[in-house]
Protein backbone atom coordinates (compact mmCIF):
# COMPACT_ATOMS: atom_id res chain seq x y z
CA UNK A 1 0.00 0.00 0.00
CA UNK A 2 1.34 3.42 -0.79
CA UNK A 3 2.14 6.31 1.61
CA UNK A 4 1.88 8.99 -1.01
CA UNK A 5 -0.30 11.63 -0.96
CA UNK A 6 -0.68 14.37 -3.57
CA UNK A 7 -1.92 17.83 -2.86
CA UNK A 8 -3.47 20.27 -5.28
CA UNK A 9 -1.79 23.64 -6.09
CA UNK A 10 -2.27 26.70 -7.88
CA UNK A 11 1.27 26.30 -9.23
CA UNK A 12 2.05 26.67 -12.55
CA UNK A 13 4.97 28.05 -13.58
CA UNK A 14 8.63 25.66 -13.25
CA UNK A 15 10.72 28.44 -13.36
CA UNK A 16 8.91 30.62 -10.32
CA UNK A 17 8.56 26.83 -8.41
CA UNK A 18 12.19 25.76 -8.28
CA UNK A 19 13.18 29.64 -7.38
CA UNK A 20 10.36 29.62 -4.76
CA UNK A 21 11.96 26.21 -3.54
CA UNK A 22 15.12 27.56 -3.21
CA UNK A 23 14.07 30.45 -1.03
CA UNK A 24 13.06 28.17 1.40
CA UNK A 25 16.06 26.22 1.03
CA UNK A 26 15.00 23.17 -0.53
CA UNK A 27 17.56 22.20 -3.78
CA UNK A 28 14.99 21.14 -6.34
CA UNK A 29 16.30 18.89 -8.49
CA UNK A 30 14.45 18.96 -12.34
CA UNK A 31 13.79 16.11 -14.92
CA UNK A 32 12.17 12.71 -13.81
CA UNK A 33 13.28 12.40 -10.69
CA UNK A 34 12.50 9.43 -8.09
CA UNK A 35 10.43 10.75 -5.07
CA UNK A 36 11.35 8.50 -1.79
CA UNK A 37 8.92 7.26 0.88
CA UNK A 38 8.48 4.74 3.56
CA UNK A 39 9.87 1.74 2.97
CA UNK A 40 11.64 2.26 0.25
CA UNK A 41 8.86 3.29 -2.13
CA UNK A 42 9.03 5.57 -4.72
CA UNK A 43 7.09 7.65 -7.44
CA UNK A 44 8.06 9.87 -10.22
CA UNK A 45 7.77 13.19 -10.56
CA UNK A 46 9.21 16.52 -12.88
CA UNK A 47 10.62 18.57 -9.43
CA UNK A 48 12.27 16.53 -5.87
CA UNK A 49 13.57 17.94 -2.90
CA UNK A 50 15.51 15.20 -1.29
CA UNK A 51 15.58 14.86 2.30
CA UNK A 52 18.27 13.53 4.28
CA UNK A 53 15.52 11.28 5.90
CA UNK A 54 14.52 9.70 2.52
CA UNK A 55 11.22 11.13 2.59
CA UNK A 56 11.30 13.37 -0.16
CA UNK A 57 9.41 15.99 -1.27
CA UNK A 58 8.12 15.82 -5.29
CA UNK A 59 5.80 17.82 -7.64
CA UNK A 60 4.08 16.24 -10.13
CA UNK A 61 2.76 18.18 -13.52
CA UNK A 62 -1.22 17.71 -13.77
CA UNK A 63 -1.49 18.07 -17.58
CA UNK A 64 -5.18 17.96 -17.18
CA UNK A 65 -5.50 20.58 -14.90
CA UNK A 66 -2.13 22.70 -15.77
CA UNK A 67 -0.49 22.71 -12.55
CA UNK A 68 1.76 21.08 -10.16
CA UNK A 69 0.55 18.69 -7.21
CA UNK A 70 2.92 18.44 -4.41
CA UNK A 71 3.71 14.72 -3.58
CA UNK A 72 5.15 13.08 -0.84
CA UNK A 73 5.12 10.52 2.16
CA UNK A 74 2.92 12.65 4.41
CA UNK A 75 3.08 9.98 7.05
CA UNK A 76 7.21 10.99 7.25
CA UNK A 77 6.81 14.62 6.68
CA UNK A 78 9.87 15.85 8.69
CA UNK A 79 10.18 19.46 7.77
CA UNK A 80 10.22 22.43 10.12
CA UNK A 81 6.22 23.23 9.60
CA UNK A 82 3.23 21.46 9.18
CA UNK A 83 2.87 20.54 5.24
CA UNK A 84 -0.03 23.29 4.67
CA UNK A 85 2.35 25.95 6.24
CA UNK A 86 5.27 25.14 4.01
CA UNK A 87 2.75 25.36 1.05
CA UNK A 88 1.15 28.63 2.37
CA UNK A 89 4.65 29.79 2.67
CA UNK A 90 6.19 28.54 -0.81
CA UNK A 91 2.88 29.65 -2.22
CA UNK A 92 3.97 33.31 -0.74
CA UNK A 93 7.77 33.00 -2.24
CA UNK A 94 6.29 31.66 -5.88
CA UNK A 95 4.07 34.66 -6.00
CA UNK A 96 6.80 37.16 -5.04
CA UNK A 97 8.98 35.28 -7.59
CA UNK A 98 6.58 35.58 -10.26
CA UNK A 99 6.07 38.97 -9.85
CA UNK A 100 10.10 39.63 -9.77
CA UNK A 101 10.28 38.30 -13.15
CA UNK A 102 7.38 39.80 -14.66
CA UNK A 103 8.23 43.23 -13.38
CA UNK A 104 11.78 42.53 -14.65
CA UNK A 105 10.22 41.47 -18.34
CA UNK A 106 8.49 45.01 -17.96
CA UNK A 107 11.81 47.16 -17.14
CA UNK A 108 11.27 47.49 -13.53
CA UNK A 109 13.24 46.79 -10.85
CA UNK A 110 13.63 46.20 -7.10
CA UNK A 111 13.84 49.63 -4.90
CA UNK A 112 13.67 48.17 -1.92
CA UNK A 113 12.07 44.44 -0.67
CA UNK A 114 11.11 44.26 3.37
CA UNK A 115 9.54 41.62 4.90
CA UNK A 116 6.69 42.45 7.48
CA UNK A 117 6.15 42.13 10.64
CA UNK A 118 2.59 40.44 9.38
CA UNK A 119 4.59 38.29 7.53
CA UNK A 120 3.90 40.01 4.44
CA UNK A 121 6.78 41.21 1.85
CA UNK A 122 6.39 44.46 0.22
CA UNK A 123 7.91 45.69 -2.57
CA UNK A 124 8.71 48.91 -4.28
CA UNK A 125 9.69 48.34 -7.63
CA UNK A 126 10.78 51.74 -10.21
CA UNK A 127 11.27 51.93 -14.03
CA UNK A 128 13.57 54.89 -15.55
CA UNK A 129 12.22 56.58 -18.96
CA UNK A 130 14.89 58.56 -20.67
């Protein structure tokens, strides 16, 4: 019997995903990759974040739906936070990563980034005309 579970995500983009990852210190590693869980069992998925416990953490494209589930052995979860925190908070660092590169595609860039006491992050982002 499996220990996987998959959760749904609003992700969509790779490239805002593996920076989002990164932020929170996870080294994403891209292709099919080989997501670890109890016992030895494994699934595949496009994006892992090995753990030095074996219980890895993996997201899975949806082609149906467009976006990436997060899978992993729930049951071993051994991260700092509670699996919906770490999404609320990678959900949080994608966004502000997305934004980053779309303002950047526009000809903006970063004035000044602070994070909140709220544990919001605002940005102030200018764009020179000459």
């Amino acid at each position: 019997m499996s220990h996987f579970s998959t959760v749904k995500t609003e992700l969509r983009d790779r490239e805002a995903l593996v920076a989002a990852l990164r932020d929170l210190g996870q080294e994403p590693r891209e292709g099919n990759q080989t997501v670890r869980g109890h016992r030895g069992q494994t699934v595949t998925a496009e994006l892992c974040c090995p753990q030095a416990d074996g219980a890895d953490i993996g997201f899975r494209w949806n082609s149906s739906e467009e976006r990436y589930e997060l899978v992993s052995d729930l049951e071993l979860w051994n991260q700092p936070v509670p699996v919906e925190r770490f999404l609320a908070q990678l959900s949080q660092r994608y966004a502000l990563q997305s934004i980053l590169a779309s303002t950047a595609a526009e000809g903006f860039q970063v004035s000044e980034q602070r994070n909140v006491a709220d544990g919001s992050i605002e940005l102030v982002v200018t764009r020179w005309q000459g």
